[in-house]
Protein backbone atom coordinates (compact mmCIF):
# COMPACT_ATOMS: atom_id res chain seq x y z
CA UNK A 1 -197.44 9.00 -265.86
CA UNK A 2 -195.79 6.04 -266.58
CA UNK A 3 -194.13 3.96 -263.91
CA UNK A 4 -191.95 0.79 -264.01
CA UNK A 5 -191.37 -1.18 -260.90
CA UNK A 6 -188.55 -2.96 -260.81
CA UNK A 7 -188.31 -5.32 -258.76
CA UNK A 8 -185.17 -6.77 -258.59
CA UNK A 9 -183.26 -9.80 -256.25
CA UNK A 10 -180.95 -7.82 -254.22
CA UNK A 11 -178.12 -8.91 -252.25
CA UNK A 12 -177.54 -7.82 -249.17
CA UNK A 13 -173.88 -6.32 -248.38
CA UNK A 14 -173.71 -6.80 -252.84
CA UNK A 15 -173.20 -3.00 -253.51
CA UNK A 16 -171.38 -3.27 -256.91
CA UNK A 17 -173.62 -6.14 -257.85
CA UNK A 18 -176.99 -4.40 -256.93
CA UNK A 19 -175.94 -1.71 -258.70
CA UNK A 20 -175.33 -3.36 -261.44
CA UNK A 21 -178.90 -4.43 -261.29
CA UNK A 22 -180.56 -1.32 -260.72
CA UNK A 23 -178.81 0.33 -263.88
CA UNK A 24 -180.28 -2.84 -265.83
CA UNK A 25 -183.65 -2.83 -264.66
CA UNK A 26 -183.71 1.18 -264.83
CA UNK A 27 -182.67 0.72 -268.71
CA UNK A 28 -185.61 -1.62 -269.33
CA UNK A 29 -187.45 0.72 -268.12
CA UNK A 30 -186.78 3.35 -269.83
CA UNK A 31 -186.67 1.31 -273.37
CA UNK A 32 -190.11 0.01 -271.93
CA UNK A 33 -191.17 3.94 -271.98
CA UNK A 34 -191.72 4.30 -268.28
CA UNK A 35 -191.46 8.02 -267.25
CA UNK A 36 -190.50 7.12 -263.60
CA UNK A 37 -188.23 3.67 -262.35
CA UNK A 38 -188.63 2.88 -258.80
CA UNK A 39 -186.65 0.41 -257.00
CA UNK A 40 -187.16 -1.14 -253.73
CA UNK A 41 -186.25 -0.20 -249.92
CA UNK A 42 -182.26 -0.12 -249.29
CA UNK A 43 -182.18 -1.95 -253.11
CA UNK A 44 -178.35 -0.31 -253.21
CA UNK A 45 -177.50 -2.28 -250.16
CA UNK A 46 -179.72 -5.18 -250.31
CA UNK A 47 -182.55 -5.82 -247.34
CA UNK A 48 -181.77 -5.88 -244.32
CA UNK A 49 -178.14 -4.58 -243.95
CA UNK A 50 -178.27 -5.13 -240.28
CA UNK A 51 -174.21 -5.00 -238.76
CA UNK A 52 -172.95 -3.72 -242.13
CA UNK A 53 -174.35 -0.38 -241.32
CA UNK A 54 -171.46 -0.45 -238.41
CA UNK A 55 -168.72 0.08 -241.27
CA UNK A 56 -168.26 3.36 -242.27
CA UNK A 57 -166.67 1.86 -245.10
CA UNK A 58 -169.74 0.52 -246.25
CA UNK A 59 -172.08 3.05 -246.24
CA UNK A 60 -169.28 5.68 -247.96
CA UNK A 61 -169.67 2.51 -250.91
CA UNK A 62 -173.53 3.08 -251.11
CA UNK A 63 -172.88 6.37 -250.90
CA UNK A 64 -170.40 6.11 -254.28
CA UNK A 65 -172.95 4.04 -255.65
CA UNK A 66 -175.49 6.31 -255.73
CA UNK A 67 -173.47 8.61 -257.55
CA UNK A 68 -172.47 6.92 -259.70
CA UNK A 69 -176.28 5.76 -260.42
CA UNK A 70 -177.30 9.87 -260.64
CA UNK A 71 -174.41 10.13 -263.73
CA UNK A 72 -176.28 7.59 -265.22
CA UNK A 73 -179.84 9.00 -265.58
CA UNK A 74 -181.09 10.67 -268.05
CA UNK A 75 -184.79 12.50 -268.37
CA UNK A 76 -186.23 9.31 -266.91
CA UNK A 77 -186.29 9.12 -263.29
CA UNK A 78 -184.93 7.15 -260.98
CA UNK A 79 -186.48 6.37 -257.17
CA UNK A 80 -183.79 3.99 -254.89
CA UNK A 81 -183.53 2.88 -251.83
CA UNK A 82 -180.00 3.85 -250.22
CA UNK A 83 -178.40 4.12 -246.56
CA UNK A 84 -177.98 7.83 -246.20
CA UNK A 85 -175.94 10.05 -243.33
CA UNK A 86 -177.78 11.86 -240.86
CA UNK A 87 -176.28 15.64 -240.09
CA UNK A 88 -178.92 16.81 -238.25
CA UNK A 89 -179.64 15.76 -234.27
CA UNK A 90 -181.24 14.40 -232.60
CA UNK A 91 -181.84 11.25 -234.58
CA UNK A 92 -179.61 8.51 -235.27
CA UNK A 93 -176.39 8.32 -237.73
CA UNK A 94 -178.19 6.89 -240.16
CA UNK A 95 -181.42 7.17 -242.19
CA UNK A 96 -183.27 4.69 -244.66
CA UNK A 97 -183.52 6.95 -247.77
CA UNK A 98 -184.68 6.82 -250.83
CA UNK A 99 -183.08 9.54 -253.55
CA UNK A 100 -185.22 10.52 -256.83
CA UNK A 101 -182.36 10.90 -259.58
CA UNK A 102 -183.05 12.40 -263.10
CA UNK A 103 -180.49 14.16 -265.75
């Protein structure tokens, strides 16, 4: 298997910008013939979102993001780091995730 790891300068609290970079970087990849693209911990939010992950606001945003990073795949997969909800209890609202997106 072939992996790319991108390792990208995120920003933290930057949602629309780090996605912006994780599309670019997962493109390269994929022209570069990597079979998987994996991205760093909480890249969609930057590291470490600290009192961000208070908003609700904000995490619904990473939440879009990661969407809107899934419609962008294609056979080439994608593994990022995102803030993700937590249904289940006991445990805490929040979980640092990572989601593997392909097609």
């Amino acid at each position: 298997m072939r992996l790319a790891l991108a390792q990208i300068n995120t920003t933290v609290g930057d949602i629309a910008g780090n996605e912006a970079r994780i599309l670019s970087a997962y493109r390269e990849g994929v022209s570069a013939g990597a079979e998987l693209v994996l991205f760093p911990e909480l890249a969609l939010t930057g590291y470490p979102p600290r009192d961000l992950l208070l908003r609700p606001s904000f995490i619904d945003a990473n939440l879009d993001a990661l969407g809107r990073l899934a419609a962008q795949t294609g056979a080439v997969g994608m593994l990022v780091g995102y803030v993700g909800r937590n249904p289940a209890r006991p445990g805490r609202d929040l979980t640092n995730a990572a989601a593997l997106l392909a097609n």
